[in-house]
Protein backbone atom coordinates (compact mmCIF):
# COMPACT_ATOMS: atom_id res chain seq x y z
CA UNK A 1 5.60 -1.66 -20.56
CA UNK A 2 2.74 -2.93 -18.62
CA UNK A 3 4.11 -4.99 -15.18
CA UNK A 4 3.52 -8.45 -15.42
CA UNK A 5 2.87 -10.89 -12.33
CA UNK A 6 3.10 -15.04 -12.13
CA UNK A 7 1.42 -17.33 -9.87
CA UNK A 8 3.50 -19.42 -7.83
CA UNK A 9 1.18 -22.08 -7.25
CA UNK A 10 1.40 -25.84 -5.45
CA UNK A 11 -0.13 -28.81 -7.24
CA UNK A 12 -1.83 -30.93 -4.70
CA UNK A 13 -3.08 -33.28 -7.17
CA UNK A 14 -1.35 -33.69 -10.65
CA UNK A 15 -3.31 -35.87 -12.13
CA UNK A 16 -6.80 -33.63 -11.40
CA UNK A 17 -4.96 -30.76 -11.79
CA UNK A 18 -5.82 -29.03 -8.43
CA UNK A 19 -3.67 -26.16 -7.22
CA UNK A 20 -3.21 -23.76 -4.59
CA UNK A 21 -1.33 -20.51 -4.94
CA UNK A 22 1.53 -19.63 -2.87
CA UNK A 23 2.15 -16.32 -3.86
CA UNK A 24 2.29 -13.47 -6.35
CA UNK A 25 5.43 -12.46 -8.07
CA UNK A 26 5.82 -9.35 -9.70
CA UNK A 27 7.88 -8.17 -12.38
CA UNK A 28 9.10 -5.14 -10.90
CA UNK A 29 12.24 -6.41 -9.42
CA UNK A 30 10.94 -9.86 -7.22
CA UNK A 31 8.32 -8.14 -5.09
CA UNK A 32 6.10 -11.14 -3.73
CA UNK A 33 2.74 -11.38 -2.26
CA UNK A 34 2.35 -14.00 0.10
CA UNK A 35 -1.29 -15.72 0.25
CA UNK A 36 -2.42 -16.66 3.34
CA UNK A 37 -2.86 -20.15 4.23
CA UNK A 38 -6.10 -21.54 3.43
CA UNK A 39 -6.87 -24.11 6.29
CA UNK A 40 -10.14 -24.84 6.10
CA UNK A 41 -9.76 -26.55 2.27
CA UNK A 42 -6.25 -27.97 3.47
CA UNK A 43 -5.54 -31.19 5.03
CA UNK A 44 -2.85 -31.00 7.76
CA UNK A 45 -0.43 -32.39 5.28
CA UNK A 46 -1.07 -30.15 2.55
CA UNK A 47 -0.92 -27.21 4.79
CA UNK A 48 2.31 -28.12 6.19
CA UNK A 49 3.72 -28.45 3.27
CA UNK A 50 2.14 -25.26 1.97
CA UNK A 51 3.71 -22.87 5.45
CA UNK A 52 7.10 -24.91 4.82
CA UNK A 53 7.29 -23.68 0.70
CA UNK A 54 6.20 -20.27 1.78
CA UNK A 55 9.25 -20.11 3.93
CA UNK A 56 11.33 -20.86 1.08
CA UNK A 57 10.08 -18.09 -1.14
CA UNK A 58 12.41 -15.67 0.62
CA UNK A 59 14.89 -18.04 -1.79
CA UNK A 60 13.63 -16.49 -4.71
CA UNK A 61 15.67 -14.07 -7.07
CA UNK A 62 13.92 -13.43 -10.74
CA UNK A 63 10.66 -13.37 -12.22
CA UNK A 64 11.04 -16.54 -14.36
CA UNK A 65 12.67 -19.29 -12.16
CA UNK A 66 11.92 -20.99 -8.83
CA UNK A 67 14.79 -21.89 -6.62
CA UNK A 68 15.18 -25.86 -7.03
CA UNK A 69 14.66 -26.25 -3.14
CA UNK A 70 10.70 -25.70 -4.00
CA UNK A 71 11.08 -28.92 -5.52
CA UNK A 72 8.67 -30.20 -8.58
CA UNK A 73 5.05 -29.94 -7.00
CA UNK A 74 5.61 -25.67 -7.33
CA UNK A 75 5.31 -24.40 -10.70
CA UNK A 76 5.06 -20.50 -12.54
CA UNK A 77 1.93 -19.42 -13.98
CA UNK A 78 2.82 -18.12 -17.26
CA UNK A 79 3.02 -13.88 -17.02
CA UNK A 80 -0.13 -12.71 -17.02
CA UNK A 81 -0.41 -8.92 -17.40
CA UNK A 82 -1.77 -6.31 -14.80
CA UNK A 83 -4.58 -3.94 -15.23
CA UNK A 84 -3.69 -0.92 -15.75
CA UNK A 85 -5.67 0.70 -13.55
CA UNK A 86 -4.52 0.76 -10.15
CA UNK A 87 -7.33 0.78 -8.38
CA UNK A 88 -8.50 -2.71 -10.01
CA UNK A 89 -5.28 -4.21 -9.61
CA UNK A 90 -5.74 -4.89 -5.97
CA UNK A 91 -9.13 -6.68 -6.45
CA UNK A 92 -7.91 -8.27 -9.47
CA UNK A 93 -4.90 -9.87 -8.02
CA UNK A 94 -7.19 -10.28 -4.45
CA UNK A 95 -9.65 -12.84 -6.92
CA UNK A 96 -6.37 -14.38 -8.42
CA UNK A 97 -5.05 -15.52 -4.92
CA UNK A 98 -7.79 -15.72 -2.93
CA UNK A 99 -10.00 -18.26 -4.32
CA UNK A 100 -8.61 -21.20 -2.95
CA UNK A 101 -7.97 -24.83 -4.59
CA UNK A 102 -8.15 -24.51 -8.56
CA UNK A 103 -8.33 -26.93 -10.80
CA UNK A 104 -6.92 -26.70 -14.32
């Protein structure tokens, strides 16, 4: 079986559907990947906000449910599977978390 990693990802703006990831969670047990914070496309609000949840991810403890203290603004991405080659993982995941606001 192929591992399998979600998004955990804070909507700024629900009704444009703009998102920021917070990490990547793996299925392999709850390894996370913690994206740094990306100030320049943050308002000082946002990016509070955004170190504060990051704190709480320590809070997690499976692959398919937040802890409720990330309130409703954090959501999953649904699974989405790995490459399986290992040496395009790390730039795969690298474009995943490190492109900065989305929208949907």
């Amino acid at each position: 079986m192929s591992m399998l990693v979600r998004i955990v990802q804070l909507e700024l703006d629900p009704i444009m559907v703009v998102w920021v990831p917070l990490a990547a969670l793996a299925s392999n047990g709850v390894e996370l990947v913690v994206v740094p914070a990306p100030e320049p496309t943050l308002e000082p609000q946002a990016l509070g906000l955004f170190r504060l949840l990051q704190e709480r991810l320590v809070e997690l403890v499976d692959f398919d449910t937040l802890p409720v203290c990330m309130g409703p603004q954090v959501l999953l991405s649904a699974p989405l599977p790995v490459p399986c080659l290992l040496g395009e993982a790390g730039a795969w995941l690298a474009r995943l978390l490190l492109t900065g606001p989305s929208r949907g």
